[in-house]
PDB file of N, CA and C in Angstrom:
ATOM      1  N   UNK A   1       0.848  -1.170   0.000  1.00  0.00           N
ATOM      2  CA  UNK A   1       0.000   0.000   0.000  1.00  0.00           C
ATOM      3  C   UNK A   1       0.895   1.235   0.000  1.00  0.00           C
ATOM      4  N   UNK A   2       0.327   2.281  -1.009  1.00  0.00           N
ATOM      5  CA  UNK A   2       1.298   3.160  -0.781  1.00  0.00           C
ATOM      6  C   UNK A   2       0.263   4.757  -0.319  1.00  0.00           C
ATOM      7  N   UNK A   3       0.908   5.273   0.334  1.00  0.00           N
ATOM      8  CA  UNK A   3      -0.181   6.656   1.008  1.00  0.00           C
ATOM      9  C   UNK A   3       0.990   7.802   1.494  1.00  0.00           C
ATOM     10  N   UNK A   4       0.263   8.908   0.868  1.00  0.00           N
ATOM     11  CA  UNK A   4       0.658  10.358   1.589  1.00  0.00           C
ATOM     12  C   UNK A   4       0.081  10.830   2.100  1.00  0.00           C
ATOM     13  N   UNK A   5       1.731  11.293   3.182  1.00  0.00           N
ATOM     14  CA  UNK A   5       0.980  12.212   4.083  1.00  0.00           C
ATOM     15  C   UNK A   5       1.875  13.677   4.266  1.00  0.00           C
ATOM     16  N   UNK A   6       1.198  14.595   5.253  1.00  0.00           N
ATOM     17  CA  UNK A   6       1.738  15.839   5.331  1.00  0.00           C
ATOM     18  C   UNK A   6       3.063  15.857   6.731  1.00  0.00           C
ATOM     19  N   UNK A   7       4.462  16.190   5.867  1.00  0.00           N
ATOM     20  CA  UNK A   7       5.345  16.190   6.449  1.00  0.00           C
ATOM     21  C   UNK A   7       5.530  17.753   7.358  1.00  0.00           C
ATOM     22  N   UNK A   8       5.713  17.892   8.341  1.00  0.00           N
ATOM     23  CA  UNK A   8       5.712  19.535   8.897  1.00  0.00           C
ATOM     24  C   UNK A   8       7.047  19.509   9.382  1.00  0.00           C
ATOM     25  N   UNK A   9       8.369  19.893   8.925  1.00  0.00           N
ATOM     26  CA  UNK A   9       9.338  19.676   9.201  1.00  0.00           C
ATOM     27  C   UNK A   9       9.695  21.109  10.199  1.00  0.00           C
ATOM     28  N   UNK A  10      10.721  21.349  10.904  1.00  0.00           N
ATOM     29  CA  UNK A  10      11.812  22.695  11.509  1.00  0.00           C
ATOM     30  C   UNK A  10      12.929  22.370  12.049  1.00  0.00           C
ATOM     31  N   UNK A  11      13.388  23.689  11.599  1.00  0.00           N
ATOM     32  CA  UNK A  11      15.147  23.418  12.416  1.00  0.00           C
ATOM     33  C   UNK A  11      14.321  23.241  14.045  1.00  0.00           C
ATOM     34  N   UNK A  12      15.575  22.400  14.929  1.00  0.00           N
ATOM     35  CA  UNK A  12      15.014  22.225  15.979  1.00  0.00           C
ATOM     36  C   UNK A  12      16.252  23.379  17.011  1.00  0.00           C
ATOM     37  N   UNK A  13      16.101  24.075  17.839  1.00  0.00           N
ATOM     38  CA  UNK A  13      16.412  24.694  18.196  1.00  0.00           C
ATOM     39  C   UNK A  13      17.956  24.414  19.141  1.00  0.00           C
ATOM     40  N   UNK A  14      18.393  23.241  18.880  1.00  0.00           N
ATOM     41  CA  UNK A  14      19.564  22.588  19.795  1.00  0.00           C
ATOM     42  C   UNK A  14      20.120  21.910  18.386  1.00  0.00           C
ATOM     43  N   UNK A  15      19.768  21.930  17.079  1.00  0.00           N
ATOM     44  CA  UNK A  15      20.257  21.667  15.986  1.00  0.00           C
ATOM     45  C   UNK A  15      19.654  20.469  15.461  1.00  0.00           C
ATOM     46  N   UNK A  16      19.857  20.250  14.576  1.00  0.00           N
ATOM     47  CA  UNK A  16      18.899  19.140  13.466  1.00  0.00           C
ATOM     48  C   UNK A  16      17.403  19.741  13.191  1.00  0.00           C
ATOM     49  N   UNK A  17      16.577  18.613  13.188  1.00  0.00           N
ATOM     50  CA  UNK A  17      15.166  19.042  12.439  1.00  0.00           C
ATOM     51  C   UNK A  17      14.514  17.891  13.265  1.00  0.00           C
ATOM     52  N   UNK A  18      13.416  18.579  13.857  1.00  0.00           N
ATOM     53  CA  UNK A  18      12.453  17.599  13.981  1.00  0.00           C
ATOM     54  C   UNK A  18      10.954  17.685  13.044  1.00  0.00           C
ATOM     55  N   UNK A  19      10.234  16.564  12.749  1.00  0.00           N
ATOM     56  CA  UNK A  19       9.241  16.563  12.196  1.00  0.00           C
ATOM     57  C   UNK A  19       7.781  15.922  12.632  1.00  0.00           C
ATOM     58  N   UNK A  20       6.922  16.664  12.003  1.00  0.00           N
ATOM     59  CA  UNK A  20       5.189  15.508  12.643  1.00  0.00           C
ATOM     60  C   UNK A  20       4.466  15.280  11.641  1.00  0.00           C
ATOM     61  N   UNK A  21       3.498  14.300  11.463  1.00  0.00           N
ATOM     62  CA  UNK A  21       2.440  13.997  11.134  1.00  0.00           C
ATOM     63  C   UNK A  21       1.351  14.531  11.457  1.00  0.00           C
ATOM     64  N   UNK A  22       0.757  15.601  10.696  1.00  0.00           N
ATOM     65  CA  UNK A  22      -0.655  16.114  11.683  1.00  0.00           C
ATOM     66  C   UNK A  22      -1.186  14.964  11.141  1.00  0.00           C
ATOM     67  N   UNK A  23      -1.823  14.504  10.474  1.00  0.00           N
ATOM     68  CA  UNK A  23      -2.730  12.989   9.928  1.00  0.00           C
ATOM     69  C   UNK A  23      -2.812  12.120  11.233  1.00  0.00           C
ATOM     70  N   UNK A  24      -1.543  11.660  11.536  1.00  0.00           N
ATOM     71  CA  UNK A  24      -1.312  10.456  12.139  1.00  0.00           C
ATOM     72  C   UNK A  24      -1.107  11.200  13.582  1.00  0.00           C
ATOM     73  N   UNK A  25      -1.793  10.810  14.651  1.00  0.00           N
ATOM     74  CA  UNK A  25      -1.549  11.275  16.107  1.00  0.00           C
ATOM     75  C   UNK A  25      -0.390  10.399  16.786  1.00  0.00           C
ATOM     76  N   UNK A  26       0.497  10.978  16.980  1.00  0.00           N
ATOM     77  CA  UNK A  26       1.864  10.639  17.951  1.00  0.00           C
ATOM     78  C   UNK A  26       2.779  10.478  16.840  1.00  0.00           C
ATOM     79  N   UNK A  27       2.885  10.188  15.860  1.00  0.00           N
ATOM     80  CA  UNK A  27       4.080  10.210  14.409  1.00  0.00           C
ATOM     81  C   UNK A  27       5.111  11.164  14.656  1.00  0.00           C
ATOM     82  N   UNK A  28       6.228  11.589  14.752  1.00  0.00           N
ATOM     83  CA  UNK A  28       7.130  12.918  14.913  1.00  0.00           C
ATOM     84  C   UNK A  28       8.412  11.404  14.722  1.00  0.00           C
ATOM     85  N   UNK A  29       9.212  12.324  13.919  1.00  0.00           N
ATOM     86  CA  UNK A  29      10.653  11.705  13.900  1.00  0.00           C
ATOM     87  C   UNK A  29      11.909  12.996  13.933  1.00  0.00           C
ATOM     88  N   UNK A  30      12.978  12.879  14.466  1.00  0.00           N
ATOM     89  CA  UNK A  30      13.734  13.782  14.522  1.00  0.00           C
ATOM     90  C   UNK A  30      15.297  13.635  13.391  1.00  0.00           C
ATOM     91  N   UNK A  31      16.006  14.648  13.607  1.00  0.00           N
ATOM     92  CA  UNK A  31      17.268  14.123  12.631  1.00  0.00           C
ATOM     93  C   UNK A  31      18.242  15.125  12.299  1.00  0.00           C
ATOM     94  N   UNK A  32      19.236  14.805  12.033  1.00  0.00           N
ATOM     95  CA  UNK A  32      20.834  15.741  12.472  1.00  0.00           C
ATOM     96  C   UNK A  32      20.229  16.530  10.483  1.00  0.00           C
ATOM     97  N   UNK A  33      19.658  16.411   9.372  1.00  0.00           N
ATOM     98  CA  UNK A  33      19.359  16.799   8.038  1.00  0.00           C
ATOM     99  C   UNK A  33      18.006  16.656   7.576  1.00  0.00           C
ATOM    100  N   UNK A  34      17.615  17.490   7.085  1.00  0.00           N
ATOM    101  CA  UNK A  34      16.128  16.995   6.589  1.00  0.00           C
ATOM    102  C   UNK A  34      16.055  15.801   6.311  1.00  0.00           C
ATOM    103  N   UNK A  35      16.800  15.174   5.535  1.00  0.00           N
ATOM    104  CA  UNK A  35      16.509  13.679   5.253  1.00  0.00           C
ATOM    105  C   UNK A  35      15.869  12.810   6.075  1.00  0.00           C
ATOM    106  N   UNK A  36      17.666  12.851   7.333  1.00  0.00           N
ATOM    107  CA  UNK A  36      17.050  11.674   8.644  1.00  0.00           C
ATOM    108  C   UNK A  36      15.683  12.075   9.169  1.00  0.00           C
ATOM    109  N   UNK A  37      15.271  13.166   9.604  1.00  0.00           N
ATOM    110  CA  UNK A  37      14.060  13.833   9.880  1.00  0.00           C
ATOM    111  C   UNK A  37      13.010  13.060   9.168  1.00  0.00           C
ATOM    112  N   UNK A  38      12.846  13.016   7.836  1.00  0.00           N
ATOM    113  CA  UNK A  38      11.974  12.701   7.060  1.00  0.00           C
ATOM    114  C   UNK A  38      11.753  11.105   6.890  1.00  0.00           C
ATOM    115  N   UNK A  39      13.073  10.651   7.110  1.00  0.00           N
ATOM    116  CA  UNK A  39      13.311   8.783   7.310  1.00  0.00           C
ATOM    117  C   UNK A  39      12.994   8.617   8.440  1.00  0.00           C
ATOM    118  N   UNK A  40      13.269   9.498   9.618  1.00  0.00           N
ATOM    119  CA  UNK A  40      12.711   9.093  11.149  1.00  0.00           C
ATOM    120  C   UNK A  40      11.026   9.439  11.114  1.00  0.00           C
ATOM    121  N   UNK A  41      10.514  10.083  10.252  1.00  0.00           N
ATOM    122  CA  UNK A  41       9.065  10.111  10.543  1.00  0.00           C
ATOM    123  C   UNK A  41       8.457   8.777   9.861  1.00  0.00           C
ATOM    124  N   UNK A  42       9.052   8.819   8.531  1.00  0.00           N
ATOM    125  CA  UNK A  42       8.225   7.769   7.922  1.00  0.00           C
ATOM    126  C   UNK A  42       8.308   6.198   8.242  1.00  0.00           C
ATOM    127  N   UNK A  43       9.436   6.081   9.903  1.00  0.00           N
ATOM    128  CA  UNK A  43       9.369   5.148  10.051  1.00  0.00           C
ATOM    129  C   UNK A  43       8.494   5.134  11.458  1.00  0.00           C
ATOM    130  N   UNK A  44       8.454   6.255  11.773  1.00  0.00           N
ATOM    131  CA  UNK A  44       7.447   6.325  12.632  1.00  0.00           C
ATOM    132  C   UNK A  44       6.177   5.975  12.032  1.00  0.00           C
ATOM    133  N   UNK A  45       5.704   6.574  11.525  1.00  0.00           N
ATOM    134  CA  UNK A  45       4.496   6.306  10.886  1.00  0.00           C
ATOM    135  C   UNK A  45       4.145   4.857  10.646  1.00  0.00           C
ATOM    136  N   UNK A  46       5.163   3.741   9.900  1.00  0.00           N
ATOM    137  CA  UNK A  46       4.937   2.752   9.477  1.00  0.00           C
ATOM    138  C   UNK A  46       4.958   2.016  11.136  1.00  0.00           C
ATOM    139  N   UNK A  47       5.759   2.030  12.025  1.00  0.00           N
ATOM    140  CA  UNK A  47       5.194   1.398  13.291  1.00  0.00           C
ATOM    141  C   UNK A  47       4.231   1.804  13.927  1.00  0.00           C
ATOM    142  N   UNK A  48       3.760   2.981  13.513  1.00  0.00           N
ATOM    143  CA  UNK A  48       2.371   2.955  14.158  1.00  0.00           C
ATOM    144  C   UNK A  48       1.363   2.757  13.490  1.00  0.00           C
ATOM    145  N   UNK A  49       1.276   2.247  12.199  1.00  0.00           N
ATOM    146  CA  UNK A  49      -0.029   1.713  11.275  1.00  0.00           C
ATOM    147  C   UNK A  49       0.240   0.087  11.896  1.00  0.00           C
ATOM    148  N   UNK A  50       1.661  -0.435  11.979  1.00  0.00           N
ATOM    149  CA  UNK A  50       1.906  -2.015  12.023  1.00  0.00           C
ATOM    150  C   UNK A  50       1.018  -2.395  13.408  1.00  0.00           C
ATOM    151  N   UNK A  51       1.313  -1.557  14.140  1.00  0.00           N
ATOM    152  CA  UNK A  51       1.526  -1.580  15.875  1.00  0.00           C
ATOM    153  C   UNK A  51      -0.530  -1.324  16.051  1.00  0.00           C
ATOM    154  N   UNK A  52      -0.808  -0.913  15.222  1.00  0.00           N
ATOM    155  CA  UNK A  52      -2.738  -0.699  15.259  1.00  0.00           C
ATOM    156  C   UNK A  52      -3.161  -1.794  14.762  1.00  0.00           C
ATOM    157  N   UNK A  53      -2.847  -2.366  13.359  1.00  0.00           N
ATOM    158  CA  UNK A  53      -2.900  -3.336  13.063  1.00  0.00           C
ATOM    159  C   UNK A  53      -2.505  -4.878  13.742  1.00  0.00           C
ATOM    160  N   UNK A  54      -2.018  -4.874  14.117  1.00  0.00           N
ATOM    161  CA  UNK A  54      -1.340  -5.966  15.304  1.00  0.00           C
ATOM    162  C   UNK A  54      -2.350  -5.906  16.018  1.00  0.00           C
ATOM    163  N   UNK A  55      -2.920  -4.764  16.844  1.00  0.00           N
ATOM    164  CA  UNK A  55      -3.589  -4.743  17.955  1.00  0.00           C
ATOM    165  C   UNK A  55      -5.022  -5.601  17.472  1.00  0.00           C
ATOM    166  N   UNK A  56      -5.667  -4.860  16.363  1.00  0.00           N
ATOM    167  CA  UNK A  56      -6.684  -4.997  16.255  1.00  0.00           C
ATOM    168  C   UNK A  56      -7.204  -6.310  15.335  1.00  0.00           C
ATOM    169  N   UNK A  57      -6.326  -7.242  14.532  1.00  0.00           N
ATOM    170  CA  UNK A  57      -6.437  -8.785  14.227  1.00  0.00           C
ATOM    171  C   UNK A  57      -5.904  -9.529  15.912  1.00  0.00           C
ATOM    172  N   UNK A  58      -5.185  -9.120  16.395  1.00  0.00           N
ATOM    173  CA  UNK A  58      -5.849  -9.619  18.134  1.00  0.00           C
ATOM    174  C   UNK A  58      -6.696 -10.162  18.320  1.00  0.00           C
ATOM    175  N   UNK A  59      -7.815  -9.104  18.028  1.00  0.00           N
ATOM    176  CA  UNK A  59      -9.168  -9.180  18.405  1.00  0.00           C
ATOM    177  C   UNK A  59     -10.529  -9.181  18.068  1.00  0.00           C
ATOM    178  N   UNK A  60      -9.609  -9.577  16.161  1.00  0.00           N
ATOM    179  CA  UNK A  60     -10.855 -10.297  15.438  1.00  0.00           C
ATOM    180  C   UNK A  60     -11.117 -11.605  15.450  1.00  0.00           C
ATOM    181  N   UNK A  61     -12.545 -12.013  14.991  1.00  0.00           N
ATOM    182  CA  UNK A  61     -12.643 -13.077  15.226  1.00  0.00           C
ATOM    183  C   UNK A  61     -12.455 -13.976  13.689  1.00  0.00           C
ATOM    184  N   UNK A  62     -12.292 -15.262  13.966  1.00  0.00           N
ATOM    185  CA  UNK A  62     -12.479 -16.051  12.512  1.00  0.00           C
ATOM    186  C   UNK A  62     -13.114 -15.909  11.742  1.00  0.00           C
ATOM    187  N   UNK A  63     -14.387 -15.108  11.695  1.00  0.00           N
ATOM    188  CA  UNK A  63     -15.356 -15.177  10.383  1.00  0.00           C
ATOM    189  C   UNK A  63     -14.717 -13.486   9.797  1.00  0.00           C
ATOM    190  N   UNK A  64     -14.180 -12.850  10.385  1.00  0.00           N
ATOM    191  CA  UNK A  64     -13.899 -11.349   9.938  1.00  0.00           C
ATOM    192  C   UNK A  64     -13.291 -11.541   8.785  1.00  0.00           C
ATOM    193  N   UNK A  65     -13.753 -10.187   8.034  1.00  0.00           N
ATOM    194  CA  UNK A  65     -13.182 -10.011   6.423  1.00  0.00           C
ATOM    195  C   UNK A  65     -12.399  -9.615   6.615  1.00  0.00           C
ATOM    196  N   UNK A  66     -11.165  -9.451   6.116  1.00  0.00           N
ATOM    197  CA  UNK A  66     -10.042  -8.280   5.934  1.00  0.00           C
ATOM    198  C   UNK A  66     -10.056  -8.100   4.548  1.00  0.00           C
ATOM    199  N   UNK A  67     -10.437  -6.755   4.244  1.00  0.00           N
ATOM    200  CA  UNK A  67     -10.078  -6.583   2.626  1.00  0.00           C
ATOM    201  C   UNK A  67      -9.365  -5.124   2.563  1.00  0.00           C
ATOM    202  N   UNK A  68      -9.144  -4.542   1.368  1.00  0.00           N
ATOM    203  CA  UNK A  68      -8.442  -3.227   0.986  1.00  0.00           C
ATOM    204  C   UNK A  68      -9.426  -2.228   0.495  1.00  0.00           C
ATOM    205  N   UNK A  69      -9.329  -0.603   1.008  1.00  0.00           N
ATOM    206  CA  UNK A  69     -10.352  -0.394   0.273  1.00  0.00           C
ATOM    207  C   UNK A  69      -9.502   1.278  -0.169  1.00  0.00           C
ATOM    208  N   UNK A  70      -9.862   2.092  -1.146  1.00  0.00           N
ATOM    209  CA  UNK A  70      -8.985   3.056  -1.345  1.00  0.00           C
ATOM    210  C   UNK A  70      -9.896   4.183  -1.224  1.00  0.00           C
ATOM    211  N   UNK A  71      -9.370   5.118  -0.725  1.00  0.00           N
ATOM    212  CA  UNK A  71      -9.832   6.837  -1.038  1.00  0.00           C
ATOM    213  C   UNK A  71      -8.785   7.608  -1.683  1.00  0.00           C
ATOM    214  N   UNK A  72      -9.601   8.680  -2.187  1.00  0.00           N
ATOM    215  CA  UNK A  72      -9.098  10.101  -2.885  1.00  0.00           C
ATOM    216  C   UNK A  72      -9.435  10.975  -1.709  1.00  0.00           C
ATOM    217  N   UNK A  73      -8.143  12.091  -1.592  1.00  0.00           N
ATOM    218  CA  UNK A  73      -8.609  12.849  -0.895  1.00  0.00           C
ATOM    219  C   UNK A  73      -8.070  14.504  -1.503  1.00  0.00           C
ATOM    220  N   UNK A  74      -8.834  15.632  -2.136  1.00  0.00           N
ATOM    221  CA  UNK A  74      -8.923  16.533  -2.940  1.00  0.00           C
ATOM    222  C   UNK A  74      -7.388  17.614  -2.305  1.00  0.00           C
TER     223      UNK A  74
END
């Protein structure tokens, strides 16, 4: 699956860059260049879609569907 989202990057005031996810609640990655910044969020992000997901086949049951479904968003 592939999805964007809105990166909000800044110099961080003790040096490097930190960044957030407004989309995603708790997402922020930090980093000595925009880059790492931008690699530390998007790996944030991906453990916290894995880490919801994990939670919540937990606590489905055997007859549950899992399927894919897509949006546009303008």
């Amino acid at each position: 699956m592939k999805a964007e989202f809105t990166a909000i990057i800044e110099a961080a005031t003790e040096g490097g860059y930190w960044a957030i996810c407004p989309e995603i609640p708790g997402a922020n990655g930090q980093g000595d260049t925009l880059e790492e910044a931008k690699e530390s969020l998007k790996n944030a992000i991906q453990l916290i879609f894995e880490d919801r997901l994990a939670d919540i086949r937990r606590e489905l049951s055997k007859e549950a569907i899992e399927d894919t479904i897509s949006i546009s968003i303008p």
